[in-house]
C-alpha atoms as a PDB file:
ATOM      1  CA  UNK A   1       0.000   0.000   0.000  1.00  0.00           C
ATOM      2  CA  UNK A   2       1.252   3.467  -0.813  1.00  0.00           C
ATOM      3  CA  UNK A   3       2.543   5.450   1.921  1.00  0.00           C
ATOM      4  CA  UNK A   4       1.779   8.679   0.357  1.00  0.00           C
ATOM      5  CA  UNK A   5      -0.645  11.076   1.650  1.00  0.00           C
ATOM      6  CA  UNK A   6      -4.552   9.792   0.341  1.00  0.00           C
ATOM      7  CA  UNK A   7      -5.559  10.748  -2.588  1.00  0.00           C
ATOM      8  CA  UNK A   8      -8.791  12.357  -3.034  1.00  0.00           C
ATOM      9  CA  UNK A   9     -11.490  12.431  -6.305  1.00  0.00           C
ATOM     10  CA  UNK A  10     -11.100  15.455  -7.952  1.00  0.00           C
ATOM     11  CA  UNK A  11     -14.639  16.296  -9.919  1.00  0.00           C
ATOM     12  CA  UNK A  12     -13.911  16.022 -13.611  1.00  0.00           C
ATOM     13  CA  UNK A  13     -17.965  16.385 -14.721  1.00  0.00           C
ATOM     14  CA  UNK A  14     -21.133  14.629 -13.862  1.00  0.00           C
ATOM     15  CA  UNK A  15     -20.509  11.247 -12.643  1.00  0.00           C
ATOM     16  CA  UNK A  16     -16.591  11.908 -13.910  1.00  0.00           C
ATOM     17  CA  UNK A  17     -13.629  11.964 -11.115  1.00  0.00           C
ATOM     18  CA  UNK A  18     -10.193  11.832 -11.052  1.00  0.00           C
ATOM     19  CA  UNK A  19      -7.611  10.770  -8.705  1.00  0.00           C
ATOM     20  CA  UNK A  20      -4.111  11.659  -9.622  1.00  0.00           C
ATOM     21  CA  UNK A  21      -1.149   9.734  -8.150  1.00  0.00           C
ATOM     22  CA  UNK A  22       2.655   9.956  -8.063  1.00  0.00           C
ATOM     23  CA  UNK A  23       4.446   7.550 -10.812  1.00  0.00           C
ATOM     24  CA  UNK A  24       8.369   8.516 -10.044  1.00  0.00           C
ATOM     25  CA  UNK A  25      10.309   6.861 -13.011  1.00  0.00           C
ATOM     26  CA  UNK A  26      14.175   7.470 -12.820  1.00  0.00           C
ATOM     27  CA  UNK A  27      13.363  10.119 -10.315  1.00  0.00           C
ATOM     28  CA  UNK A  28      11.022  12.131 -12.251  1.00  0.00           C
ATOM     29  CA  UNK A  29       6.931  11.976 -11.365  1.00  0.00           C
ATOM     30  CA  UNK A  30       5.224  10.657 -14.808  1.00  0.00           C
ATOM     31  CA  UNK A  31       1.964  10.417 -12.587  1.00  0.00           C
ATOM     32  CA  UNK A  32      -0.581   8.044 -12.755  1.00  0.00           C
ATOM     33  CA  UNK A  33      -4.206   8.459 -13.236  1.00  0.00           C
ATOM     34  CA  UNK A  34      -7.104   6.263 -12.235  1.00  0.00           C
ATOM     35  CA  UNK A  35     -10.685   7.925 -14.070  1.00  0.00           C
ATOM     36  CA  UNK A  36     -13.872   6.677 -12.031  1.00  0.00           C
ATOM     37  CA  UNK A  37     -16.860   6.657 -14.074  1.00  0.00           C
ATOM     38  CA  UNK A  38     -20.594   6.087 -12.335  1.00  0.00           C
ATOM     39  CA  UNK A  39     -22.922   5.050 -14.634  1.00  0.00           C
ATOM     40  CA  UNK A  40     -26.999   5.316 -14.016  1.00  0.00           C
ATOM     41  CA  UNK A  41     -26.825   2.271 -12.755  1.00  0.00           C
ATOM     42  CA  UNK A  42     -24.735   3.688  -9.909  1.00  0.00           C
ATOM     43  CA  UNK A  43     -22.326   1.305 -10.661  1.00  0.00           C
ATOM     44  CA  UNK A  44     -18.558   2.289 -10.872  1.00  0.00           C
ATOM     45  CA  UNK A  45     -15.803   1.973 -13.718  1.00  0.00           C
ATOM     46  CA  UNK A  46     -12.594   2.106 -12.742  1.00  0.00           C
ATOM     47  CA  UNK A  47     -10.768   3.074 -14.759  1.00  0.00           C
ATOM     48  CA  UNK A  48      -6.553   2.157 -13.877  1.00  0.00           C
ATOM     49  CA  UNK A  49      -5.197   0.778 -11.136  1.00  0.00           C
ATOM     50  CA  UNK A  50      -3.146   2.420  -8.184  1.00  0.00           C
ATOM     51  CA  UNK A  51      -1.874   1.644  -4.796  1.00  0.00           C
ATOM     52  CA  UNK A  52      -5.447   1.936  -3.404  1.00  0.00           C
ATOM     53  CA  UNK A  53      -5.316   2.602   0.316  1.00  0.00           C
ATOM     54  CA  UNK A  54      -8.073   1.843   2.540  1.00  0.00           C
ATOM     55  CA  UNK A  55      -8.849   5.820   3.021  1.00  0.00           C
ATOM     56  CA  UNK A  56      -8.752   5.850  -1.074  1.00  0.00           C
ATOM     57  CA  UNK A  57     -11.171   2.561  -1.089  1.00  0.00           C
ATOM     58  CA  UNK A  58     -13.886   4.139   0.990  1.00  0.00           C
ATOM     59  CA  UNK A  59     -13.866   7.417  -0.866  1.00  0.00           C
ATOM     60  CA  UNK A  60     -14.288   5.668  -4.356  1.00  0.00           C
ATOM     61  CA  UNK A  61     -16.842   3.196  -2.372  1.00  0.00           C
ATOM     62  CA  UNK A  62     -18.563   6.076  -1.689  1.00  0.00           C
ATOM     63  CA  UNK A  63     -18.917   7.232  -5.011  1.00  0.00           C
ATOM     64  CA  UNK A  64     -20.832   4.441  -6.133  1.00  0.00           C
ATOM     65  CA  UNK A  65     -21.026   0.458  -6.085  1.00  0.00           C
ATOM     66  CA  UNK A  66     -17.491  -0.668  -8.041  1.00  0.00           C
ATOM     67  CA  UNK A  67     -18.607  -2.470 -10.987  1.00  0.00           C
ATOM     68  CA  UNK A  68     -15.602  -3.341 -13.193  1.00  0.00           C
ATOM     69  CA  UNK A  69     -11.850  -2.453 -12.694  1.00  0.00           C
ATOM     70  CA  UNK A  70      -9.814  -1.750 -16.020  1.00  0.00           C
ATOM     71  CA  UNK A  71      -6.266  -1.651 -17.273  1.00  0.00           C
ATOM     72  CA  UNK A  72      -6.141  -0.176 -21.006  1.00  0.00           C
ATOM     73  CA  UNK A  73      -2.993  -1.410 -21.679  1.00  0.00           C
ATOM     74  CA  UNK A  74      -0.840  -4.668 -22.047  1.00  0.00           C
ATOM     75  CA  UNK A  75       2.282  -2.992 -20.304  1.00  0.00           C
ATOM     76  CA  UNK A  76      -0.142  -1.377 -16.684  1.00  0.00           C
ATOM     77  CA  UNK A  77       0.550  -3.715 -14.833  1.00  0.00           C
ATOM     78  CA  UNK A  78       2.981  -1.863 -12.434  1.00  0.00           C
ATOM     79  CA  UNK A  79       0.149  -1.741 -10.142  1.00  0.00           C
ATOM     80  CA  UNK A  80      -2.218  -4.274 -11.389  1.00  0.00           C
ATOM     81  CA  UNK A  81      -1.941  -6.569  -7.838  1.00  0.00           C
ATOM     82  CA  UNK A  82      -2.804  -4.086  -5.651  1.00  0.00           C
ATOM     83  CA  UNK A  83      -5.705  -3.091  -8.174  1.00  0.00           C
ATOM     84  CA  UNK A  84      -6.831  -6.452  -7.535  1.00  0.00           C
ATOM     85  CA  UNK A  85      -6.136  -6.926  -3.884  1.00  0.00           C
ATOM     86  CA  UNK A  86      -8.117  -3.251  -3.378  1.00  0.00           C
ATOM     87  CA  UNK A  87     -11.223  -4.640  -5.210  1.00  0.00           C
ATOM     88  CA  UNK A  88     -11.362  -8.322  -4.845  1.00  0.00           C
ATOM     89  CA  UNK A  89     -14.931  -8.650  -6.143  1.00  0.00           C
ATOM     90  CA  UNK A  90     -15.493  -7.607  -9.229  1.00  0.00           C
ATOM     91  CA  UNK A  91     -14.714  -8.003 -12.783  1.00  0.00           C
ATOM     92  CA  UNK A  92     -10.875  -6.874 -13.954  1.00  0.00           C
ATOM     93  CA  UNK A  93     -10.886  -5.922 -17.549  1.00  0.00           C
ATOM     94  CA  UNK A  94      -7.711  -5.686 -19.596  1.00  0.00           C
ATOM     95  CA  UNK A  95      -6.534  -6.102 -23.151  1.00  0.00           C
ATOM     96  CA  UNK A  96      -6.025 -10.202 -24.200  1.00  0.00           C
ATOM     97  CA  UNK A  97      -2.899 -11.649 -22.808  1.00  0.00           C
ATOM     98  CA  UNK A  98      -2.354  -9.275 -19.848  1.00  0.00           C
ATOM     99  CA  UNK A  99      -4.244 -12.146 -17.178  1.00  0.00           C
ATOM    100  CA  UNK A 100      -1.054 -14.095 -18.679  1.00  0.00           C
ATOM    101  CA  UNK A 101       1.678 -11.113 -17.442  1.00  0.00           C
ATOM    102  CA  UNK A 102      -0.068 -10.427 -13.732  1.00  0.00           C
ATOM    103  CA  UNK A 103      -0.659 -14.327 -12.979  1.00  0.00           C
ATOM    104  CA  UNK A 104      -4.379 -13.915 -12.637  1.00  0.00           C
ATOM    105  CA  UNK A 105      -7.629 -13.781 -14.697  1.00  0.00           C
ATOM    106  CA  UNK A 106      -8.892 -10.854 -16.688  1.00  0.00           C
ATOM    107  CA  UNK A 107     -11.946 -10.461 -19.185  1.00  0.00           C
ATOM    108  CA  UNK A 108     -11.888  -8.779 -22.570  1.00  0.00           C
ATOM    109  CA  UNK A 109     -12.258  -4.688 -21.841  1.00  0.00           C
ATOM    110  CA  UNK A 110     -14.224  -5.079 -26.195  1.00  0.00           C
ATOM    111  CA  UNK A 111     -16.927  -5.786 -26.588  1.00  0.00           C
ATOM    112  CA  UNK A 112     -17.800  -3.532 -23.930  1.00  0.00           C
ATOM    113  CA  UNK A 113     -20.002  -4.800 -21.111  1.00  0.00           C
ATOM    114  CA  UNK A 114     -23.774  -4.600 -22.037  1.00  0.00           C
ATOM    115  CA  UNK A 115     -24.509  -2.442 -19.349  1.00  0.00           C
ATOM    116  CA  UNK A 116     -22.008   0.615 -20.750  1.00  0.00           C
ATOM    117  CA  UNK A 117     -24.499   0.967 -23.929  1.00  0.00           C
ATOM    118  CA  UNK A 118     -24.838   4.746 -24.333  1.00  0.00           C
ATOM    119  CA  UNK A 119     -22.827   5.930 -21.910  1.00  0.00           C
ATOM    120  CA  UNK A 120     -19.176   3.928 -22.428  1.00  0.00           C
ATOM    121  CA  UNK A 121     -17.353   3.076 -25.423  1.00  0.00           C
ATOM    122  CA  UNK A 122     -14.418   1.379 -26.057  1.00  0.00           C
ATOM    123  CA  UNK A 123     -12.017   0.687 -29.061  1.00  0.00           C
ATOM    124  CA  UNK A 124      -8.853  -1.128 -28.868  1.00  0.00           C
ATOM    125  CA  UNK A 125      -6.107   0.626 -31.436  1.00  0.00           C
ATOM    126  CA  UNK A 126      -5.619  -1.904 -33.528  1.00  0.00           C
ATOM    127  CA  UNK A 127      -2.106  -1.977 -35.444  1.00  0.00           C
ATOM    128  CA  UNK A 128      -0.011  -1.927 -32.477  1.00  0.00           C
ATOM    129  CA  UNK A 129       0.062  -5.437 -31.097  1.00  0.00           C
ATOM    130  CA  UNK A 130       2.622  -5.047 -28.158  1.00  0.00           C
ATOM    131  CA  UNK A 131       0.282  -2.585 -26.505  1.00  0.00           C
ATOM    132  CA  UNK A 132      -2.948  -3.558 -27.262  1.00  0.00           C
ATOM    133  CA  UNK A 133      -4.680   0.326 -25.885  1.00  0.00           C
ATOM    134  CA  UNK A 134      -7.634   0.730 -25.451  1.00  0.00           C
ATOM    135  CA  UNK A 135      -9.220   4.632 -26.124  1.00  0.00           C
ATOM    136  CA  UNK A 136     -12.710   4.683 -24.090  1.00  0.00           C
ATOM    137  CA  UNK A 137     -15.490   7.419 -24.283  1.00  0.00           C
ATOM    138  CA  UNK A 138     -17.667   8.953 -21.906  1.00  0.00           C
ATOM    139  CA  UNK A 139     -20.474  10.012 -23.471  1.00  0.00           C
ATOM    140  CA  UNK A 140     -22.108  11.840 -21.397  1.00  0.00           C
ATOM    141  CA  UNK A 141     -19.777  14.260 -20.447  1.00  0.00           C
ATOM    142  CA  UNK A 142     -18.198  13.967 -24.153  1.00  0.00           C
ATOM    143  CA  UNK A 143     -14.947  12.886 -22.322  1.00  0.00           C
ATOM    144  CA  UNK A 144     -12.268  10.708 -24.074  1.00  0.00           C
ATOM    145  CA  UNK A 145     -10.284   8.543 -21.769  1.00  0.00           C
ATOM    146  CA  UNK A 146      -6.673   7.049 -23.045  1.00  0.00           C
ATOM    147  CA  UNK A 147      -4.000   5.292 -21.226  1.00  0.00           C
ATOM    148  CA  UNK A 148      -0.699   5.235 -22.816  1.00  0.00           C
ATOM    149  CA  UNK A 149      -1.725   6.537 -26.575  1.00  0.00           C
ATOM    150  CA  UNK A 150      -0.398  10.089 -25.678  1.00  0.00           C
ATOM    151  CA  UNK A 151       1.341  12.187 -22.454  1.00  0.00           C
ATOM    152  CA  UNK A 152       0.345  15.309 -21.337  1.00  0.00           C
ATOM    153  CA  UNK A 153       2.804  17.545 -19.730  1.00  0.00           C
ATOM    154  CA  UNK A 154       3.537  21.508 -19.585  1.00  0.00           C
ATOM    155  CA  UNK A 155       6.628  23.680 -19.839  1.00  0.00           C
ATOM    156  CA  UNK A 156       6.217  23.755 -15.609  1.00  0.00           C
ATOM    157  CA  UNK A 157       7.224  20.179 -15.234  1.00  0.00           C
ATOM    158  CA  UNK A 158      10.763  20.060 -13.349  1.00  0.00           C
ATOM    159  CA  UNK A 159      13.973  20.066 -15.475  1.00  0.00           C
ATOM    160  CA  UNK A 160      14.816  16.315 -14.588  1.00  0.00           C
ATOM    161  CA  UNK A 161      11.147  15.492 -15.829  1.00  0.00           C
ATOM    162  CA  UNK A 162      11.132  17.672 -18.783  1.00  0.00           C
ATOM    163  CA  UNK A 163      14.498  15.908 -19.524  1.00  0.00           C
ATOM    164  CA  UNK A 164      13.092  12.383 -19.214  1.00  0.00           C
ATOM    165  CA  UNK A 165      10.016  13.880 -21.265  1.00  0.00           C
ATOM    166  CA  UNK A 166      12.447  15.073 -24.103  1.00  0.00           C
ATOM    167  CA  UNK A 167      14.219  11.522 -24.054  1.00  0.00           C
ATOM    168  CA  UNK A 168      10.752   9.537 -24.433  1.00  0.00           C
ATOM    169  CA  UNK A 169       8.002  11.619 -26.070  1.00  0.00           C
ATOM    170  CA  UNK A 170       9.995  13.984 -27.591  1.00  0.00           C
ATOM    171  CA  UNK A 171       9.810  18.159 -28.069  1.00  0.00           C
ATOM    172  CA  UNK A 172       6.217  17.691 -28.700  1.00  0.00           C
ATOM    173  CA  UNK A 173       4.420  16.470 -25.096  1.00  0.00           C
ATOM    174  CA  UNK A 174       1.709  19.006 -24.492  1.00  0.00           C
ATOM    175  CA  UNK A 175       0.191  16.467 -25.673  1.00  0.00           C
ATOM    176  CA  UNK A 176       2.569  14.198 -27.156  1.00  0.00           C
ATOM    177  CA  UNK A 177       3.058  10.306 -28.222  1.00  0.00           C
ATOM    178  CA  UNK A 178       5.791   8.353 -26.442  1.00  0.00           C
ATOM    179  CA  UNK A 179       8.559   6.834 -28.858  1.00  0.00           C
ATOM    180  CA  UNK A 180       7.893   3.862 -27.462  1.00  0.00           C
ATOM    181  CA  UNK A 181       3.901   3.886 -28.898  1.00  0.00           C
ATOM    182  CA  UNK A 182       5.233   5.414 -32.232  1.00  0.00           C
ATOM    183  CA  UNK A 183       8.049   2.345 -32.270  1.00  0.00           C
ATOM    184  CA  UNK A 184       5.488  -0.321 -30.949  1.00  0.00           C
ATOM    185  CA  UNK A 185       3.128   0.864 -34.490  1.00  0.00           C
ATOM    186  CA  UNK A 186       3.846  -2.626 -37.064  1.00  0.00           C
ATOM    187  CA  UNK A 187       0.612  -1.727 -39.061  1.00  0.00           C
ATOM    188  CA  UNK A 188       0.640   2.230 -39.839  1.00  0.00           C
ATOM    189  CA  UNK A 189      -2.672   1.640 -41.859  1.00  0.00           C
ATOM    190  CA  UNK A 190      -4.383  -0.556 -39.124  1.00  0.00           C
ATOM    191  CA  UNK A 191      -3.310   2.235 -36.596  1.00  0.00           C
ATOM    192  CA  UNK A 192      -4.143   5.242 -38.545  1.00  0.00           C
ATOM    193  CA  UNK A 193      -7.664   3.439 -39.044  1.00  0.00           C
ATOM    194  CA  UNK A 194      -8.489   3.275 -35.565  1.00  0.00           C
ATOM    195  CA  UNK A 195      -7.075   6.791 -34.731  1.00  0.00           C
ATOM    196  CA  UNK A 196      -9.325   7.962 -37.600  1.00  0.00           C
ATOM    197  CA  UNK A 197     -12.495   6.015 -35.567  1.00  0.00           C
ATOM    198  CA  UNK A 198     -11.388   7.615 -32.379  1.00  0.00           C
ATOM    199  CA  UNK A 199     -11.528  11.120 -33.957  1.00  0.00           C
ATOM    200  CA  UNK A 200     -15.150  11.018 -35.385  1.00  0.00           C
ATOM    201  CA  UNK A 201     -16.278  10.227 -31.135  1.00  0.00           C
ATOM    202  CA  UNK A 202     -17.717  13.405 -30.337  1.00  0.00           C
ATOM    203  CA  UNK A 203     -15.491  14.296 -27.107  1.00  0.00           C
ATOM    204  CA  UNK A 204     -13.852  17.773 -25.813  1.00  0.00           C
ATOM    205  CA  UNK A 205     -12.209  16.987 -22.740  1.00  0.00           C
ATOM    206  CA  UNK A 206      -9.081  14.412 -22.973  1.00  0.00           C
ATOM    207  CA  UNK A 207      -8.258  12.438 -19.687  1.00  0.00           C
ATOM    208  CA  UNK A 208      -4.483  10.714 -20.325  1.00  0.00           C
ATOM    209  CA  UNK A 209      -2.934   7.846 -18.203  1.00  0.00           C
ATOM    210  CA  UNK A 210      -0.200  10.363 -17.540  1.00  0.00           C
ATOM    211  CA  UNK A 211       0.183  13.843 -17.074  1.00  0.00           C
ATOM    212  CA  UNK A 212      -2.327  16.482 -17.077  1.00  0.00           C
ATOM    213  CA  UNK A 213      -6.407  16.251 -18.125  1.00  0.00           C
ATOM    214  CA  UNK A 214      -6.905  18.637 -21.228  1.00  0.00           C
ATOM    215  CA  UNK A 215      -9.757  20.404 -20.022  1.00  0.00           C
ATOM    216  CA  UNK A 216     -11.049  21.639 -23.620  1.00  0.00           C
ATOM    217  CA  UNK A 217     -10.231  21.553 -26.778  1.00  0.00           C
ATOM    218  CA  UNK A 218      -9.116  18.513 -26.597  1.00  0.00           C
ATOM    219  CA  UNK A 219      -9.796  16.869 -29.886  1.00  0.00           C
ATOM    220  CA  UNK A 220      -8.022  19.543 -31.593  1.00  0.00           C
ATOM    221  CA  UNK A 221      -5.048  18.976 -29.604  1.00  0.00           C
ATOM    222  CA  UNK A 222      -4.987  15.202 -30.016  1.00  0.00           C
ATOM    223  CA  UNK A 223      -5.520  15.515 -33.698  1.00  0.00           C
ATOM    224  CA  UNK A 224      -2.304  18.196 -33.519  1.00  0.00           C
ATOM    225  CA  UNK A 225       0.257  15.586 -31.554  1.00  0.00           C
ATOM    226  CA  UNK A 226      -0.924  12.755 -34.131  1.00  0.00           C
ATOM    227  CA  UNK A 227       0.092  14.859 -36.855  1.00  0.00           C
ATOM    228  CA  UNK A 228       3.112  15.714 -35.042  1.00  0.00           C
ATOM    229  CA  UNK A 229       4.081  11.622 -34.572  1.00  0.00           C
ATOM    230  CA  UNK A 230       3.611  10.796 -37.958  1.00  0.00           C
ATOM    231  CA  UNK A 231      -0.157  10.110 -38.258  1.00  0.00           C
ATOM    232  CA  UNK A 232      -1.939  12.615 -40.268  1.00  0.00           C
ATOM    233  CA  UNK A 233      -5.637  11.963 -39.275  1.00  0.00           C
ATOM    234  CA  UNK A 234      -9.048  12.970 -41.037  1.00  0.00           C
END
């Protein structure tokens, strides 16, 4: 369990919250965010895993019944156990082969659950087969959710982070694509395809796995930093 101080849901929109850990990395902070998502159900997505304490438990518990716990990503599992261990009960959804990297079961994250219809959506980027991401949609509060596909990070990160940004992502991180996503990319067409799908969601607001939430704008921005990697999109 994390030793830092708890972490509290920051309001994002209706039935949107955020909580927004530490993630130090060669001794910058990349952070790590975990999106909670209440349906009208009342029931809870959970969206990335953290080092839950119990003080972090009850606040999401009190935000709504937990329903399903997500990973987007084959390579999230840094804290995939205690994801697990924090909410022992419910369905863990993750891209196909993760279950085989953190030594316990998972279900497909597509097809979505039959209970997100018209408020969740989910498409796995095809074209990049060591990652497997998964882009999700709120549709509600128009609000696209990503885990590794870009960063997210200003000019006021500290110079050792903006160092290790420069090494990974590149000049371009505000928002930017890691050059480990643009190396992982074995089917440019496949890829562009599903960035192309992503784009035609109708979304302002861009929630990333790491870094900052772009408040508005967002699909402009995201349609920017694709351009800038390589991927001119329509």
């Amino acid at each position: 369990m994390s030793t830092n101080p708890s972490v509290k849901p920051q309001p994002l929109a209706e039935n949107l919250w955020l909580l927004a850990y530490p993630l130090k990395m060669l001794g910058a902070d990349l952070r790590r965010n975990v999106t909670l998502i209440r349906l009208r159900s009342g029931k809870l997505v959970i969206h990335s895993t953290a080092p839950f304490t119990p003080e972090e438990v009850t606040s999401v518990r009190a935000l709504g019944e937990p329903g399903w716990l997500l990973d987007g990503i084959l390579r999230h599992d840094t804290f995939a156990k205690e994801g697990r261990a924090a909410f022992p009960d419910i369905p863990y959804l993750a891209p196909e082969g993760f279950s085989e990297v953190v030594g316990f079961p998972t279900h497909p994250i597509v097809p979505a659950p039959a209970e997100w219809e018209g408020e969740l959506a989910a498409l796995e980027i095809q074209g990049a087969p060591a990652a497997r991401d998964t882009a999700m949609l709120h549709i509600p509060s128009r609000t696209l959710i990503l885990t590794e596909l870009v960063f997210n990070f200003d000019e006021r990160e500290p110079l050792w982070t903006k160092l290790l940004l420069w090494a990974g992502v590149g000049g371009h991180h505000h928002p930017g694509m890691s050059r480990p996503m643009k190396a992982g990319v074995k089917d440019k067409a496949a890829f562009q395809d599903s960035l192309t799908a992503i784009l035609a969601w109708d979304f302002d607001r861009v929630v990333v796995g790491h870094g900052d939430v772009i408040k508005s704008g967002g699909k402009a921005r995201l349609r920017t930093a694709l351009v800038e990697a390589g991927f001119p999109s329509a």
